[in-house]
N, C-alpha and C. Protein backbone atom coordinates (compact mmCIF):
# COMPACT_ATOMS: atom_id res chain seq x y z
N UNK A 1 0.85 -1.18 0.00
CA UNK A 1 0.00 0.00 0.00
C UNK A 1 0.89 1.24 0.00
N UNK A 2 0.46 2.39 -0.69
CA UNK A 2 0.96 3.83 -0.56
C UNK A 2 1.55 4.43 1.06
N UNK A 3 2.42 4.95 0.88
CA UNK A 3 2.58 5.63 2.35
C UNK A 3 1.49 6.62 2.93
N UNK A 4 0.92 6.75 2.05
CA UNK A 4 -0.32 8.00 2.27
C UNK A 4 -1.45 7.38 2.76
N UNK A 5 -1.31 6.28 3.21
CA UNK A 5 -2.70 5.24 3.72
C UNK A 5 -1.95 4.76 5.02
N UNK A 6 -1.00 4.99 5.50
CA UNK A 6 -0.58 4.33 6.76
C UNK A 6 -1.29 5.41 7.67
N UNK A 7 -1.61 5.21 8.85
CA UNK A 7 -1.75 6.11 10.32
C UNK A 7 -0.70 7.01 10.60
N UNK A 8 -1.07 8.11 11.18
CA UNK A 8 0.13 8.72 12.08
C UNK A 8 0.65 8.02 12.95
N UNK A 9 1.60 7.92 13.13
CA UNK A 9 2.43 7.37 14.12
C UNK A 9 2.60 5.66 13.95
N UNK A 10 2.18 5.27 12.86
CA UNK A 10 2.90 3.69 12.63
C UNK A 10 4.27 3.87 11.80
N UNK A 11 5.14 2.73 12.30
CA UNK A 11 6.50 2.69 11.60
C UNK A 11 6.25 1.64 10.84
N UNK A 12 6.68 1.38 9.36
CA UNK A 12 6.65 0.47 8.68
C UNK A 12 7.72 0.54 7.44
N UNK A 13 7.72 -0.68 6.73
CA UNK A 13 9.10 -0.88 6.26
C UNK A 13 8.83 -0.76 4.54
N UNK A 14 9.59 -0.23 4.06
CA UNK A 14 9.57 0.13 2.28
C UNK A 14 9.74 -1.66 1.87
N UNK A 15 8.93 -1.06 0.81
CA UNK A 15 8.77 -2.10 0.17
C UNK A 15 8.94 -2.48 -1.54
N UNK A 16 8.78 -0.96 -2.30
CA UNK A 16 9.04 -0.58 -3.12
C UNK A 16 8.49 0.49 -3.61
N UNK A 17 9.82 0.92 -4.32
CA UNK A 17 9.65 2.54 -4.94
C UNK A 17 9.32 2.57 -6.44
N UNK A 18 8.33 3.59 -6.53
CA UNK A 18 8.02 3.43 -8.15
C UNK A 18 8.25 4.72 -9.06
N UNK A 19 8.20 4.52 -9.77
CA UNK A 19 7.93 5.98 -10.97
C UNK A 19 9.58 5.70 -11.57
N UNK A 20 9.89 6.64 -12.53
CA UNK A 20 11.21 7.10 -13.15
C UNK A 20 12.23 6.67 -12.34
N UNK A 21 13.72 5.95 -13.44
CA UNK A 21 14.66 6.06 -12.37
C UNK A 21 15.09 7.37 -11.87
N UNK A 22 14.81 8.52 -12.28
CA UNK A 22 15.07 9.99 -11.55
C UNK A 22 14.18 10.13 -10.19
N UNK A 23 13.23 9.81 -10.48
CA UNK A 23 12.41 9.35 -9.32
C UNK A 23 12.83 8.69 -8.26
N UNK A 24 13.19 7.60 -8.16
CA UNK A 24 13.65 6.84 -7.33
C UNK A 24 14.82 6.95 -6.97
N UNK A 25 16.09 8.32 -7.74
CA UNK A 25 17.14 7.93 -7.37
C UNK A 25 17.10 9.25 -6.26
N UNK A 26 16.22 10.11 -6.53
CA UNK A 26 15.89 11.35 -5.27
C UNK A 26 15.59 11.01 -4.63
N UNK A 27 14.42 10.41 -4.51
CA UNK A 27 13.84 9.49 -3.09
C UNK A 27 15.08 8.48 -2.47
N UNK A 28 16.15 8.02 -3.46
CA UNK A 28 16.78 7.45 -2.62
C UNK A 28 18.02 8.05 -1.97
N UNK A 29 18.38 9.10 -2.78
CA UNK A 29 19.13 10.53 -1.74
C UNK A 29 18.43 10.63 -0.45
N UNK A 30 17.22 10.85 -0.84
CA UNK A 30 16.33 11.28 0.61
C UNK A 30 16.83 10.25 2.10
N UNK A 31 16.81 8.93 1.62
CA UNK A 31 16.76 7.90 2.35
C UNK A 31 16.09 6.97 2.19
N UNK A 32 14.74 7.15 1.30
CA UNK A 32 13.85 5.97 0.86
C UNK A 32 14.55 4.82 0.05
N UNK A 33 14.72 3.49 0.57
CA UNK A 33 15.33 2.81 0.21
C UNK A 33 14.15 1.14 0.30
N UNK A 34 14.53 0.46 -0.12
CA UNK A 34 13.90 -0.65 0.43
C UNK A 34 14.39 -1.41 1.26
N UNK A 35 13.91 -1.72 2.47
CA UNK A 35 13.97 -1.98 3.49
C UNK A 35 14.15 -1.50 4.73
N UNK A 36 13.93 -0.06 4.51
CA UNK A 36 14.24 1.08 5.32
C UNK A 36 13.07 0.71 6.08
N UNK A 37 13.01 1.55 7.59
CA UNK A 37 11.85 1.41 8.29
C UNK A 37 11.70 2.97 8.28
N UNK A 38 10.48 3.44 8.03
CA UNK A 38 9.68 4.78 8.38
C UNK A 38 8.87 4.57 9.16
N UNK A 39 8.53 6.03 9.78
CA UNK A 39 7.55 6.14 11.01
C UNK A 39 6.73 7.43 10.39
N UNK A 40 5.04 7.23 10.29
CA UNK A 40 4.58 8.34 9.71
C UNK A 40 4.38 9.20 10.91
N UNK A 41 4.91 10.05 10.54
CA UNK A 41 4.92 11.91 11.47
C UNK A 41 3.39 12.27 11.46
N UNK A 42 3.19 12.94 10.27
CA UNK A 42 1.64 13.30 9.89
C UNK A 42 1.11 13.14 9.03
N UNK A 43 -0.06 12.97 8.52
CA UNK A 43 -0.23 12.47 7.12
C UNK A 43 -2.12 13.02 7.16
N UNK A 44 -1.72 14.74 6.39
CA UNK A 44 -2.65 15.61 5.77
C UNK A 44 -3.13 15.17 4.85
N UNK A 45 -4.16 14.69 3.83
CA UNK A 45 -4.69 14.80 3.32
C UNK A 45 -3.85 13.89 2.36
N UNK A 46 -3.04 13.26 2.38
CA UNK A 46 -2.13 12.37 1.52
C UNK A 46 -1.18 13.17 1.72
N UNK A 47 -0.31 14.43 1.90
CA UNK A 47 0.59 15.07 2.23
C UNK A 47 1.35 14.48 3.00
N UNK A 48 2.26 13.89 3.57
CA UNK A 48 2.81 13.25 4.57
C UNK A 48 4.36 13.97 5.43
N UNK A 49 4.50 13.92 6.23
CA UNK A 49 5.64 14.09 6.58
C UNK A 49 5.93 12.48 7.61
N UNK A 50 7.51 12.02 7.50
CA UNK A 50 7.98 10.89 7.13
C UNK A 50 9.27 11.31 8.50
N UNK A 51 9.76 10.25 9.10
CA UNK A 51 10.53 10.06 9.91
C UNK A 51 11.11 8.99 9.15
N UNK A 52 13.02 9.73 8.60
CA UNK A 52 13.32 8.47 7.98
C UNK A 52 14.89 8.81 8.42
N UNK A 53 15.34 7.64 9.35
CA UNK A 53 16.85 7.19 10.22
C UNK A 53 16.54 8.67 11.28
N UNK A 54 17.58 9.73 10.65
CA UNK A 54 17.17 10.93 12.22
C UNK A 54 16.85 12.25 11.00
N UNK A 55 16.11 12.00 9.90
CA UNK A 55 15.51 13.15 9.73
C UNK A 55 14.19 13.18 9.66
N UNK A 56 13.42 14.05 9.20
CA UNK A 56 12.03 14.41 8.99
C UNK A 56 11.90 14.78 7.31
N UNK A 57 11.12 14.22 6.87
CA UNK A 57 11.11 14.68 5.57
C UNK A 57 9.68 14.72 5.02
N UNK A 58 9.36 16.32 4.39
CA UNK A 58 7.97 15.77 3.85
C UNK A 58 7.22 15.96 2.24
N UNK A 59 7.08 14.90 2.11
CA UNK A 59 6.12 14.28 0.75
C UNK A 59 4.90 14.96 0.61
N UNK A 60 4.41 15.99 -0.75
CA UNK A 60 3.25 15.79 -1.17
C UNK A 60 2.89 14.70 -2.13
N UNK A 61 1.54 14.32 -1.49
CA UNK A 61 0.86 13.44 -2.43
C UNK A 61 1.30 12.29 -2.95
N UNK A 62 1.33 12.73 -4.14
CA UNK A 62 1.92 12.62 -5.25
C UNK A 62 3.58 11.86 -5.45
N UNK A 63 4.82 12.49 -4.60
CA UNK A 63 5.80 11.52 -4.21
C UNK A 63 5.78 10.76 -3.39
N UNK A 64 4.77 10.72 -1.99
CA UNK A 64 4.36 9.55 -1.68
C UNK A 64 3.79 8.32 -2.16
N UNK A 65 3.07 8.21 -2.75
CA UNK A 65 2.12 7.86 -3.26
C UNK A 65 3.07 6.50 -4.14
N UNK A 66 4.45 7.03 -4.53
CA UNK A 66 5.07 5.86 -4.97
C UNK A 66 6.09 5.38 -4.27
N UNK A 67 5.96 5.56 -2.87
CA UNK A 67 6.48 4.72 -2.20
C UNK A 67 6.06 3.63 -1.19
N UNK A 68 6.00 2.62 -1.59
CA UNK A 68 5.18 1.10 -1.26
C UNK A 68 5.53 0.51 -0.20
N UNK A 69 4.79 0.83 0.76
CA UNK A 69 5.24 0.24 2.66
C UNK A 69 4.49 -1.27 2.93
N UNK A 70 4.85 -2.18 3.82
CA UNK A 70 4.14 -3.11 4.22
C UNK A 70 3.70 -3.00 5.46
């Protein structure tokens, strides 16, 4: 499922990243990796902000949206 469907405050683990390899290779600057564990911060309206190792990072929509948590 999308990261934009998890709860606030559950941690869960990537599972896969989608869209462009330009896509995926920013998200994986960011830290989004597979097998990473995230913890959702807040998650507006599909907007998310993301707890990922010791930063905070936040996703509209849209770049969430292709990153695939279990």
């Amino acid at each position: 499922m999308p990261v934009t469907m998890v709860e606030t405050g559950k941690t869960v683990i990537i599972n896969r990243i989608m869209g462009t390899d330009e896509v995926r290779q920013h998200l994986s600057e960011l830290g989004f990796v597979v097998g990473e564990k995230i913890t959702v911060v807040s998650n507006n309206g599909g907007n998310v902000i993301l707890q990922v190792k010791d930063a905070r990072i936040a996703l509209d929509a849209k770049m969430a949206n292709r990153v695939i948590v279990a």
